[in-house]
PDB file of N, CA and C in Angstrom:
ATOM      1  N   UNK A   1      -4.196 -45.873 -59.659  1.00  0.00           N
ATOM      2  CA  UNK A   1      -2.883 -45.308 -59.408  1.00  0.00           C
ATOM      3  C   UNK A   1      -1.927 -46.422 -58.989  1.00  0.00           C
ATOM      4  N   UNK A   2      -0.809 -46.467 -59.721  1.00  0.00           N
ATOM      5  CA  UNK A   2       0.019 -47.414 -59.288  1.00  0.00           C
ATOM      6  C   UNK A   2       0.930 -46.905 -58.016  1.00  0.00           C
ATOM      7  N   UNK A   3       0.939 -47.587 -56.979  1.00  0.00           N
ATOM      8  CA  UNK A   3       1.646 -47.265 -56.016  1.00  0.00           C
ATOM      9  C   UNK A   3       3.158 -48.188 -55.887  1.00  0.00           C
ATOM     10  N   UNK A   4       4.056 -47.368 -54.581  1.00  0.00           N
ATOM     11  CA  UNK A   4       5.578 -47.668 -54.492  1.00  0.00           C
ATOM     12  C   UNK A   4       5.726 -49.361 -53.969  1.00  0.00           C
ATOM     13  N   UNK A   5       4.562 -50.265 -53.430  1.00  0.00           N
ATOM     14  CA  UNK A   5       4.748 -51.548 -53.864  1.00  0.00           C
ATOM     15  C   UNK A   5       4.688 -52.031 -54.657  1.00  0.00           C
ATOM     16  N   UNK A   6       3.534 -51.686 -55.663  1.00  0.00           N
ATOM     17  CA  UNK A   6       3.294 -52.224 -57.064  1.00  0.00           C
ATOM     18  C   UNK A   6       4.944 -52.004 -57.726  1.00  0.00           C
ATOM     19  N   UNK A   7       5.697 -51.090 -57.624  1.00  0.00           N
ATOM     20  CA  UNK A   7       6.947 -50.701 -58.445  1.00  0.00           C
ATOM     21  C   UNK A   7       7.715 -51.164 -57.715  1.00  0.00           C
ATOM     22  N   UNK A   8       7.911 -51.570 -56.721  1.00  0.00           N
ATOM     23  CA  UNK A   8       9.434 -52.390 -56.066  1.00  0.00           C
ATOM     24  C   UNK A   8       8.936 -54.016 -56.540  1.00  0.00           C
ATOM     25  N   UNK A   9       7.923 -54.590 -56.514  1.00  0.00           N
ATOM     26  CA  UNK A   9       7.574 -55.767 -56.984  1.00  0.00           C
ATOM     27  C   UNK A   9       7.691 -55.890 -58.820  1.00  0.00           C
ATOM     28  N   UNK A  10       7.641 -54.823 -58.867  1.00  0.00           N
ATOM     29  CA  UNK A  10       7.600 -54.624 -60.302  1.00  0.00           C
ATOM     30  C   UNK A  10       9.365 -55.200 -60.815  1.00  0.00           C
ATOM     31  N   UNK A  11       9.974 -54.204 -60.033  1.00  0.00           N
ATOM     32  CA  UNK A  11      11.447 -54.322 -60.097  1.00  0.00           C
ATOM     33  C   UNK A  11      12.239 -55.662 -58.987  1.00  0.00           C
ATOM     34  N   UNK A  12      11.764 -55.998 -58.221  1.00  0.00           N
ATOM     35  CA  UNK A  12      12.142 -57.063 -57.392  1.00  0.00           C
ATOM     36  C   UNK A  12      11.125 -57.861 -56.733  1.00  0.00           C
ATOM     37  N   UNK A  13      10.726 -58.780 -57.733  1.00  0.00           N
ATOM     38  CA  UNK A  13       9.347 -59.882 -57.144  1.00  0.00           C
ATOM     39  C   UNK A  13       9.877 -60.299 -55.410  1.00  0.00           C
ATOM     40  N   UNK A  14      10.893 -60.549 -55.433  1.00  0.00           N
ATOM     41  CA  UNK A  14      11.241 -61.093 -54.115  1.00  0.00           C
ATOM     42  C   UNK A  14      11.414 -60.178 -53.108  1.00  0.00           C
ATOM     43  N   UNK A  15      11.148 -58.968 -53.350  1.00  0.00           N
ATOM     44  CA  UNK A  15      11.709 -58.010 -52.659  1.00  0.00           C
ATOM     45  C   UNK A  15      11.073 -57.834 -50.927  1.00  0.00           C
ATOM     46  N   UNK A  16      11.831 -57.727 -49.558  1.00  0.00           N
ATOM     47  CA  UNK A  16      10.528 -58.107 -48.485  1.00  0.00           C
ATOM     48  C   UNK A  16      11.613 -56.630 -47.950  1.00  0.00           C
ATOM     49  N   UNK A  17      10.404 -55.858 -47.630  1.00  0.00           N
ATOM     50  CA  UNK A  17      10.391 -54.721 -47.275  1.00  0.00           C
ATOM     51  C   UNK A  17       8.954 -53.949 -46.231  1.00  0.00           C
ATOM     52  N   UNK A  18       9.224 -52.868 -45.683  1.00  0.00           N
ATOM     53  CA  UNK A  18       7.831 -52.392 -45.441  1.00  0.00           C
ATOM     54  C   UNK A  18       7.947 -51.329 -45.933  1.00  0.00           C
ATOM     55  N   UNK A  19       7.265 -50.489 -45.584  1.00  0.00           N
ATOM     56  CA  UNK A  19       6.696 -48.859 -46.023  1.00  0.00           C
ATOM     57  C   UNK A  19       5.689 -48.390 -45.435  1.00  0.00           C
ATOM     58  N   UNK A  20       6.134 -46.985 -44.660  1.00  0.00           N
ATOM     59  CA  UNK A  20       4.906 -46.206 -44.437  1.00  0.00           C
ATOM     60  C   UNK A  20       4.292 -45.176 -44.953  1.00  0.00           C
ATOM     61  N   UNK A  21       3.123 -45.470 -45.386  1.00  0.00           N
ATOM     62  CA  UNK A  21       2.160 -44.601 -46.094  1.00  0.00           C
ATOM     63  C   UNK A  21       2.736 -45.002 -48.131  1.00  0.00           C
ATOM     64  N   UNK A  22       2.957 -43.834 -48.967  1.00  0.00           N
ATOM     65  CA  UNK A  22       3.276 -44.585 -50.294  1.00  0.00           C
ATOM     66  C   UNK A  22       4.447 -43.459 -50.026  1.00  0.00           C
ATOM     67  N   UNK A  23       5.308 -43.388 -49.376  1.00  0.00           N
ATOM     68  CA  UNK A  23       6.373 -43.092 -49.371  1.00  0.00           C
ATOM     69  C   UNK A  23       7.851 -43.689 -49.923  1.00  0.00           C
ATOM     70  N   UNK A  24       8.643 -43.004 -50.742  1.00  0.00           N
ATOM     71  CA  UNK A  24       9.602 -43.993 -51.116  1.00  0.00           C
ATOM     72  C   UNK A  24      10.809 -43.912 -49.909  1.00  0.00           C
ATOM     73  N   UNK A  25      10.647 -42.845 -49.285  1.00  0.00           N
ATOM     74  CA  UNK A  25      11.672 -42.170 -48.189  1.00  0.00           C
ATOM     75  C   UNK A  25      11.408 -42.991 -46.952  1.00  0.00           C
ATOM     76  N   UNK A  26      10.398 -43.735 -46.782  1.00  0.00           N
ATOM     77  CA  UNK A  26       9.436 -44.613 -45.445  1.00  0.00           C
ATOM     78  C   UNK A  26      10.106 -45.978 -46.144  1.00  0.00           C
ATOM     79  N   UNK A  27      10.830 -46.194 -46.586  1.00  0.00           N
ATOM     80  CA  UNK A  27      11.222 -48.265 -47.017  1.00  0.00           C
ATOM     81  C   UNK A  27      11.860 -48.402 -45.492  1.00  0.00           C
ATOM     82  N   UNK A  28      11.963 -49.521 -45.530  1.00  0.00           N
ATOM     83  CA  UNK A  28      12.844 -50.259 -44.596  1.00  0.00           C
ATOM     84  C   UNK A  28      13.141 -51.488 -45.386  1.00  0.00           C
ATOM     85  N   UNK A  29      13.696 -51.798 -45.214  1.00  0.00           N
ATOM     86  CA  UNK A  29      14.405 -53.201 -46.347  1.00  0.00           C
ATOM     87  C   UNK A  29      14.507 -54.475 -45.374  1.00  0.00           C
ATOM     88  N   UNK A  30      14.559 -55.306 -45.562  1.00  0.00           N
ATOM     89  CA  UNK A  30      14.326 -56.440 -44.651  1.00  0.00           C
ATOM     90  C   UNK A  30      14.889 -57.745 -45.355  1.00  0.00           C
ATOM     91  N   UNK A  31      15.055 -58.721 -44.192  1.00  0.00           N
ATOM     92  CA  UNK A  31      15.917 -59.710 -44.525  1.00  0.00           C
ATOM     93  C   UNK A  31      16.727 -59.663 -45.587  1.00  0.00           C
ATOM     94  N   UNK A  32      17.778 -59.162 -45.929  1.00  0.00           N
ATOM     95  CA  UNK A  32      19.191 -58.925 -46.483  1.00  0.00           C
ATOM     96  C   UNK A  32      18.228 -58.764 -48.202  1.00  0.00           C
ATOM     97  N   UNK A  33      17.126 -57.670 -48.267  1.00  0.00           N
ATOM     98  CA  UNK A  33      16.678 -57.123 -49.662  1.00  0.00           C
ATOM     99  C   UNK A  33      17.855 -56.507 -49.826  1.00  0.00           C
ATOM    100  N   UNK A  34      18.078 -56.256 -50.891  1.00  0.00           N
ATOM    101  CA  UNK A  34      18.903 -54.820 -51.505  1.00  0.00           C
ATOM    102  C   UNK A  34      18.262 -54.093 -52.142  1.00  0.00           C
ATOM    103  N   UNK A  35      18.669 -52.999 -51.085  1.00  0.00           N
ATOM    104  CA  UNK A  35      17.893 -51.407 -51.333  1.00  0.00           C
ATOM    105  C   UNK A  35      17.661 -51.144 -52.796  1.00  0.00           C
ATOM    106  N   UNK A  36      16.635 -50.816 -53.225  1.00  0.00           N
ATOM    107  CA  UNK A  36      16.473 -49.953 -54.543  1.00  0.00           C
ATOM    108  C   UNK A  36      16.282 -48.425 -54.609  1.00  0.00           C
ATOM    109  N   UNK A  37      17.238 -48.117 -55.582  1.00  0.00           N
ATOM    110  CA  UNK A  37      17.492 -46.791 -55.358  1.00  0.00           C
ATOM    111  C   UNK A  37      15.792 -45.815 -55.744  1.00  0.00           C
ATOM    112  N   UNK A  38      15.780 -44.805 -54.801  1.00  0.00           N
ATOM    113  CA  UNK A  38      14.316 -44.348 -54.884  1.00  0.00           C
ATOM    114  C   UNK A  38      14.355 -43.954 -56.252  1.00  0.00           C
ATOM    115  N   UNK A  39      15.059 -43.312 -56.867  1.00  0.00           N
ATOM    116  CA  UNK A  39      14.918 -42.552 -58.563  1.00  0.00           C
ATOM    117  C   UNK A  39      14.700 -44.000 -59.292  1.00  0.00           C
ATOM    118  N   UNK A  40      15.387 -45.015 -59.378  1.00  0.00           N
ATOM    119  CA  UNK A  40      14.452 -46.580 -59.833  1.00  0.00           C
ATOM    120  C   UNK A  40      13.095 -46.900 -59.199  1.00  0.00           C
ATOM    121  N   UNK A  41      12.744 -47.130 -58.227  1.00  0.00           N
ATOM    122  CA  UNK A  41      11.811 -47.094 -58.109  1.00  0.00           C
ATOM    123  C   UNK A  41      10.647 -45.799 -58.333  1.00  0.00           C
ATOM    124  N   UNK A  42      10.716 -44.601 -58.504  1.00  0.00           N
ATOM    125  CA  UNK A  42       9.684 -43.522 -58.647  1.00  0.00           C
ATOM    126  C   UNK A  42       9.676 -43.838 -60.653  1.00  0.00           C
ATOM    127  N   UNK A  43      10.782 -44.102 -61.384  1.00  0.00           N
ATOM    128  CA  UNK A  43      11.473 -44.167 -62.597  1.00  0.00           C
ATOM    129  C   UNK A  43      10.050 -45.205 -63.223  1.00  0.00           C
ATOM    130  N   UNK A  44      10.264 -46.691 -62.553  1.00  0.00           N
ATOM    131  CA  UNK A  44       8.971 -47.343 -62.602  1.00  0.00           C
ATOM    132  C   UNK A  44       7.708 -47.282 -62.324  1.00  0.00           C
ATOM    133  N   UNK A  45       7.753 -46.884 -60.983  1.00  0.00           N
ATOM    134  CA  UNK A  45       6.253 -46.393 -60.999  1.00  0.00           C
ATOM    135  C   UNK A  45       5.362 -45.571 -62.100  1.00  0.00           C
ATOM    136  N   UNK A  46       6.543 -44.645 -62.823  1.00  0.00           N
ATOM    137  CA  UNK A  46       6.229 -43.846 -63.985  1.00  0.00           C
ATOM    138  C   UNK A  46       5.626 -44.370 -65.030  1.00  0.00           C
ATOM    139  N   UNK A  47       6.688 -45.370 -65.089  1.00  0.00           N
ATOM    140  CA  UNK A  47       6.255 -46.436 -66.419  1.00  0.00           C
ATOM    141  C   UNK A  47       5.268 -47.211 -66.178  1.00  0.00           C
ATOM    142  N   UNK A  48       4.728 -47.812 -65.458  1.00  0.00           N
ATOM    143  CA  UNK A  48       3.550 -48.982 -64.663  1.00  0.00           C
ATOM    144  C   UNK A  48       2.216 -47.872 -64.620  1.00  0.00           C
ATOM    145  N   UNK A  49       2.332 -46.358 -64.622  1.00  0.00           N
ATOM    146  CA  UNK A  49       1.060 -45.801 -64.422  1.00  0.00           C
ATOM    147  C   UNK A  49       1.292 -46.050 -66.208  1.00  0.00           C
ATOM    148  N   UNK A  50       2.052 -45.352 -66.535  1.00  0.00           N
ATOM    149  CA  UNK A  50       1.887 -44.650 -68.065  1.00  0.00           C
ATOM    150  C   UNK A  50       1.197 -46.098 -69.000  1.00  0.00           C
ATOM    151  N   UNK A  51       2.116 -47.260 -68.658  1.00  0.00           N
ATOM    152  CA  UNK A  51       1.020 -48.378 -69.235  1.00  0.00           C
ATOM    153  C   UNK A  51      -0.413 -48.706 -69.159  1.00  0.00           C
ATOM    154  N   UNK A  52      -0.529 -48.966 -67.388  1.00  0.00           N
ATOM    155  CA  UNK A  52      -1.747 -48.803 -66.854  1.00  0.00           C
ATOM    156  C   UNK A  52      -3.039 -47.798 -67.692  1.00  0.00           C
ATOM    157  N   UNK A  53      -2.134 -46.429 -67.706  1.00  0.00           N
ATOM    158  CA  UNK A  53      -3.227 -45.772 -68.305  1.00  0.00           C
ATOM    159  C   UNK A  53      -3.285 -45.619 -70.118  1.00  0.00           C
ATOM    160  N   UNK A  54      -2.557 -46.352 -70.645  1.00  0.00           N
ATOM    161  CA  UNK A  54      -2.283 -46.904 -72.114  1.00  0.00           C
ATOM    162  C   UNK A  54      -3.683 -47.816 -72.524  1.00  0.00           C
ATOM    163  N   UNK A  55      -3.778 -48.499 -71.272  1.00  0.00           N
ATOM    164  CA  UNK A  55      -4.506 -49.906 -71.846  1.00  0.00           C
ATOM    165  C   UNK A  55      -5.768 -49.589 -70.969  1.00  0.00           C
ATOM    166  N   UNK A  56      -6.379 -48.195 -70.699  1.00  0.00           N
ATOM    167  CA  UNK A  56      -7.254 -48.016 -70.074  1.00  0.00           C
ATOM    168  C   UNK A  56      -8.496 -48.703 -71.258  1.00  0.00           C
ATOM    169  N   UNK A  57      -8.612 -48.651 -72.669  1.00  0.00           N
ATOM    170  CA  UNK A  57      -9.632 -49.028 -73.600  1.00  0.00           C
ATOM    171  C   UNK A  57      -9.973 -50.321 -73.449  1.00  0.00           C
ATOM    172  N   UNK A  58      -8.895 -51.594 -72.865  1.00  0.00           N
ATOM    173  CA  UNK A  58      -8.896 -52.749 -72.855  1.00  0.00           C
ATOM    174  C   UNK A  58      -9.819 -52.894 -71.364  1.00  0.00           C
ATOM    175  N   UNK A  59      -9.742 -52.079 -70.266  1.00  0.00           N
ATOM    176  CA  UNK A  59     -10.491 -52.238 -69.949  1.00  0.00           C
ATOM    177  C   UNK A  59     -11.795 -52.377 -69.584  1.00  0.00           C
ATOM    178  N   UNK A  60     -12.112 -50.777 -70.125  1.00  0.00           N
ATOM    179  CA  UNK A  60     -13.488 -50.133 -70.956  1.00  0.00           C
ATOM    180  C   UNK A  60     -14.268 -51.300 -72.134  1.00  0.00           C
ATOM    181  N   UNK A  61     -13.590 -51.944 -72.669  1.00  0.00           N
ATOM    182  CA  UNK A  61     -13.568 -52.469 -73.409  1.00  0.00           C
ATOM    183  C   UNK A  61     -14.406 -54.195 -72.696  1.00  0.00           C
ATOM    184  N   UNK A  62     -13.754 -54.660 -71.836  1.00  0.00           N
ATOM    185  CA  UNK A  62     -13.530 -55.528 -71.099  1.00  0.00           C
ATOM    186  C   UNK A  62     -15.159 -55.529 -70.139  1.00  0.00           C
ATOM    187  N   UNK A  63     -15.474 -54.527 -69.838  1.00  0.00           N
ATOM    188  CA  UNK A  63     -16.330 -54.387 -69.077  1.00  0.00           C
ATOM    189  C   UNK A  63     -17.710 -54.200 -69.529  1.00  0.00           C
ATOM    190  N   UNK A  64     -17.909 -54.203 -70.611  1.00  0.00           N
ATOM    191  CA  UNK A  64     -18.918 -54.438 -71.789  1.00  0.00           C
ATOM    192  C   UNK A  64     -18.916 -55.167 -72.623  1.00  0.00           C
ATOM    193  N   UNK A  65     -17.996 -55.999 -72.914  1.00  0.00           N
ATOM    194  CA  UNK A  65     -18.030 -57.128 -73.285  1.00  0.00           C
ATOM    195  C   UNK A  65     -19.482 -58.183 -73.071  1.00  0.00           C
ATOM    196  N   UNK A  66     -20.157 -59.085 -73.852  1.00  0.00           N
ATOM    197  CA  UNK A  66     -20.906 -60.111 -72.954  1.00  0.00           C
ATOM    198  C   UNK A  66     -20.008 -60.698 -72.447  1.00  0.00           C
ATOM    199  N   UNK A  67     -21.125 -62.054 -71.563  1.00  0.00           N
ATOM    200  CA  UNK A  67     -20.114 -62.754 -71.434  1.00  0.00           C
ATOM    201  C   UNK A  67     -20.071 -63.939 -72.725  1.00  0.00           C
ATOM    202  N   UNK A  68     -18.834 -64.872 -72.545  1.00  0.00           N
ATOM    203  CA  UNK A  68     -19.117 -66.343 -73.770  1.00  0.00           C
ATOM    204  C   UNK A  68     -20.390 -66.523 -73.975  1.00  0.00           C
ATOM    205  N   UNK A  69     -20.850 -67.181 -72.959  1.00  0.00           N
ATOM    206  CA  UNK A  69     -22.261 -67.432 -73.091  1.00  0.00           C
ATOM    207  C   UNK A  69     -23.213 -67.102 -74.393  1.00  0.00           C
ATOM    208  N   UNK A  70     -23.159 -65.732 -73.788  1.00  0.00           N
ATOM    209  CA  UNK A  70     -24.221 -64.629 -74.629  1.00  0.00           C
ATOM    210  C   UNK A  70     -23.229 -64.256 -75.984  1.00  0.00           C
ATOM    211  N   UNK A  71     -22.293 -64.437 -76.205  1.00  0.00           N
ATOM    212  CA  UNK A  71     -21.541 -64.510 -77.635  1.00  0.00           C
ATOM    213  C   UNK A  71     -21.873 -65.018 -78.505  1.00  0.00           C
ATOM    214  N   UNK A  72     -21.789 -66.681 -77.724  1.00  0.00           N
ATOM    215  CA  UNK A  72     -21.889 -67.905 -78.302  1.00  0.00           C
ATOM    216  C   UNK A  72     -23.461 -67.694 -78.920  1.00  0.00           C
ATOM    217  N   UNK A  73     -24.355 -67.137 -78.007  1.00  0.00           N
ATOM    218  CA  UNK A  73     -26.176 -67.769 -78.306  1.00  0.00           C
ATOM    219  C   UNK A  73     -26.134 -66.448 -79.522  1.00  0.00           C
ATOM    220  N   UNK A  74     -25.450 -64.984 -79.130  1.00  0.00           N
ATOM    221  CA  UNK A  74     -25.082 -64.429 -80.592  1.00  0.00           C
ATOM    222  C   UNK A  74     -24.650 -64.957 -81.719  1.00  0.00           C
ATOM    223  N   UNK A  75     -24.215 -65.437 -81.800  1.00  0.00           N
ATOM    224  CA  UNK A  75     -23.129 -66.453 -83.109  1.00  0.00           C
ATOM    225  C   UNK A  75     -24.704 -66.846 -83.477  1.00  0.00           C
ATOM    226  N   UNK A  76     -24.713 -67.794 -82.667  1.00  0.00           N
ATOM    227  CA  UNK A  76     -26.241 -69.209 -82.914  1.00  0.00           C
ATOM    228  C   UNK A  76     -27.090 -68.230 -83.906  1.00  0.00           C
ATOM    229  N   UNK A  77     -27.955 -67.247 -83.035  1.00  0.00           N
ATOM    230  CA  UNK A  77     -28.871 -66.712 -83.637  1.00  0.00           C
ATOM    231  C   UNK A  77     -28.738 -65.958 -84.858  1.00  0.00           C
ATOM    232  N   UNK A  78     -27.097 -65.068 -85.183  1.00  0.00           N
ATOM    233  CA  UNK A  78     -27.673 -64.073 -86.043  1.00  0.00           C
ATOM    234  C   UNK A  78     -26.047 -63.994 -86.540  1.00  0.00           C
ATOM    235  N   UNK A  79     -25.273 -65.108 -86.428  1.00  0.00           N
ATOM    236  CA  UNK A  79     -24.404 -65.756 -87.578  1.00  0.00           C
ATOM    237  C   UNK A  79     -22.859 -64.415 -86.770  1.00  0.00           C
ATOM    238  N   UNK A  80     -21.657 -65.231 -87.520  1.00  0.00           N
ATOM    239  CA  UNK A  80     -20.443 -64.889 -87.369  1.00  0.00           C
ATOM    240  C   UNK A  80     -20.709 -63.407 -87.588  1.00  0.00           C
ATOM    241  N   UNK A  81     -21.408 -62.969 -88.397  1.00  0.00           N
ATOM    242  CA  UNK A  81     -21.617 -61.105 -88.840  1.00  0.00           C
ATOM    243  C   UNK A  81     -22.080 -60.064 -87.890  1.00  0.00           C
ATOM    244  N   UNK A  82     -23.238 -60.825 -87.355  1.00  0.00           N
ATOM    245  CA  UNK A  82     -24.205 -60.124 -86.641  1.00  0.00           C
ATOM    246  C   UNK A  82     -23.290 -60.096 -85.149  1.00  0.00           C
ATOM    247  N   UNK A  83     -22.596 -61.328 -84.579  1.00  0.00           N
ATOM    248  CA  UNK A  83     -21.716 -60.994 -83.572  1.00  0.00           C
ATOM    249  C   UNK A  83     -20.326 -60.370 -83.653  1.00  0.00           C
ATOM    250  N   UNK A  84     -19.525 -60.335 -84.686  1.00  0.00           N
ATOM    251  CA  UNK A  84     -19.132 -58.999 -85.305  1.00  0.00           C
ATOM    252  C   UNK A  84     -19.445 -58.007 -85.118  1.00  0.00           C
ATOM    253  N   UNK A  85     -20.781 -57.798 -85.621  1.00  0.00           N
ATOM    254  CA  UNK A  85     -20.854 -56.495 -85.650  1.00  0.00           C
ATOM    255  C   UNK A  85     -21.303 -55.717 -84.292  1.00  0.00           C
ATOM    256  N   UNK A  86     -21.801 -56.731 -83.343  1.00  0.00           N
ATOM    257  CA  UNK A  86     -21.643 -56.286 -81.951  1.00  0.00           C
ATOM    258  C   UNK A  86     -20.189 -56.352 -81.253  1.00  0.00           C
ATOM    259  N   UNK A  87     -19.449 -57.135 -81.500  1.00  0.00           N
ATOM    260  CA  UNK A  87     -18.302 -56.690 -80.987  1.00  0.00           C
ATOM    261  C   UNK A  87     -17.472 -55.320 -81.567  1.00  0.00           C
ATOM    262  N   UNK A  88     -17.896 -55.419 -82.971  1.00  0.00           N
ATOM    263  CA  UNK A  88     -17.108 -54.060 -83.428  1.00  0.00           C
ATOM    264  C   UNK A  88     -17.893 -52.608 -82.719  1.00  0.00           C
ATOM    265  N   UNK A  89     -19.089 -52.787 -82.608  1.00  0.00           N
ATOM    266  CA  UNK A  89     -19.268 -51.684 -81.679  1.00  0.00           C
ATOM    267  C   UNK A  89     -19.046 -51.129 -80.788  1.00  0.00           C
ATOM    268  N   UNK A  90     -18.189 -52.354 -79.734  1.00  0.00           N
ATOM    269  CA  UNK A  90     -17.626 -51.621 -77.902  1.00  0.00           C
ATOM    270  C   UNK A  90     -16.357 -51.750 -78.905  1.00  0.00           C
ATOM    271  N   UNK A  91     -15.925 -51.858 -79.670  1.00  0.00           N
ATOM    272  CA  UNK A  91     -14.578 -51.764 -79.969  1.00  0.00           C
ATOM    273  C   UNK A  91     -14.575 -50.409 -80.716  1.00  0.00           C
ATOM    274  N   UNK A  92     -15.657 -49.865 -81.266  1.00  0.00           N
ATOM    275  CA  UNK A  92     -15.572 -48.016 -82.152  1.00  0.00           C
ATOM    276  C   UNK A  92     -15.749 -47.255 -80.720  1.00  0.00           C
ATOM    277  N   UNK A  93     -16.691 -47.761 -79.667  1.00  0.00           N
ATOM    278  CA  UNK A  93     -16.892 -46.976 -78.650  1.00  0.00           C
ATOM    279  C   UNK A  93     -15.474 -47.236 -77.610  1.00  0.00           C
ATOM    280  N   UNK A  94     -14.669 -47.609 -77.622  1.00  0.00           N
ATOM    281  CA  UNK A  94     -13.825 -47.493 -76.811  1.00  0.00           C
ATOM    282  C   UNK A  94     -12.261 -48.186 -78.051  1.00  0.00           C
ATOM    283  N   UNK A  95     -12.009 -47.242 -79.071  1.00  0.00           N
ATOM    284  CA  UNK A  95     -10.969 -47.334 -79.592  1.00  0.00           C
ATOM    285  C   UNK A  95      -9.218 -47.557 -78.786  1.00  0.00           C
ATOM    286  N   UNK A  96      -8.459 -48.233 -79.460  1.00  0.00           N
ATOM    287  CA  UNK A  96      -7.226 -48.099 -79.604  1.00  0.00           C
ATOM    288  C   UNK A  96      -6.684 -46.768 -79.401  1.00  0.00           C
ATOM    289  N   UNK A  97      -5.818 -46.307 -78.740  1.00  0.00           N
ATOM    290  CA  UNK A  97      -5.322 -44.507 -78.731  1.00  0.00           C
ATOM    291  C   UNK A  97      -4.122 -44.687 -79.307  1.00  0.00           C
TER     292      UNK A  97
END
């Protein structure tokens, strides 16, 4: 879940603020930030989950992966095809949406 720091950093890297709890109504703004309006910030947060959960396959994906290593000694043993065709498999099991 992307939360209301992830989206003010999102929208203002420099931004120095606090917050209590993931409240957008809890900011306090600090050393001369300029306020971001809460409908921009909730606006992003929207967008930062909706990506987040876009590229959920890349992670699925990511996490079954070998590592190089074990790619590489794939390649060695059973040629550019045979490691192909193991990569194309976490890639049918966790498709593109």
């Amino acid at each position: 879940m992307i939360d209301i720091i992830q989206s003010i950093k999102a929208i203002n890297p420099n931004a120095e603020f606090a917050i209590r709890g993931d409240d957008v109504k809890q900011i306090e703004w600090c050393n001369d930030t300029a306020p971001i309006a809460e409908a921009d910030i909730l606006a992003k947060q929207k967008e930062l989950q909706a990506d987040y959960d876009a590229k959920e396959y890349q992670r699925k994906r990511a996490s079954e992966y070998p590592s190089i290593e074990e790619q590489l000694d794939k390649i060695y043993h059973s040629g550019i095809t045979g490691w192909k065709a193991s990569i194309k498999a976490i890639k049918d099991k966790y498709p593109k949406e």
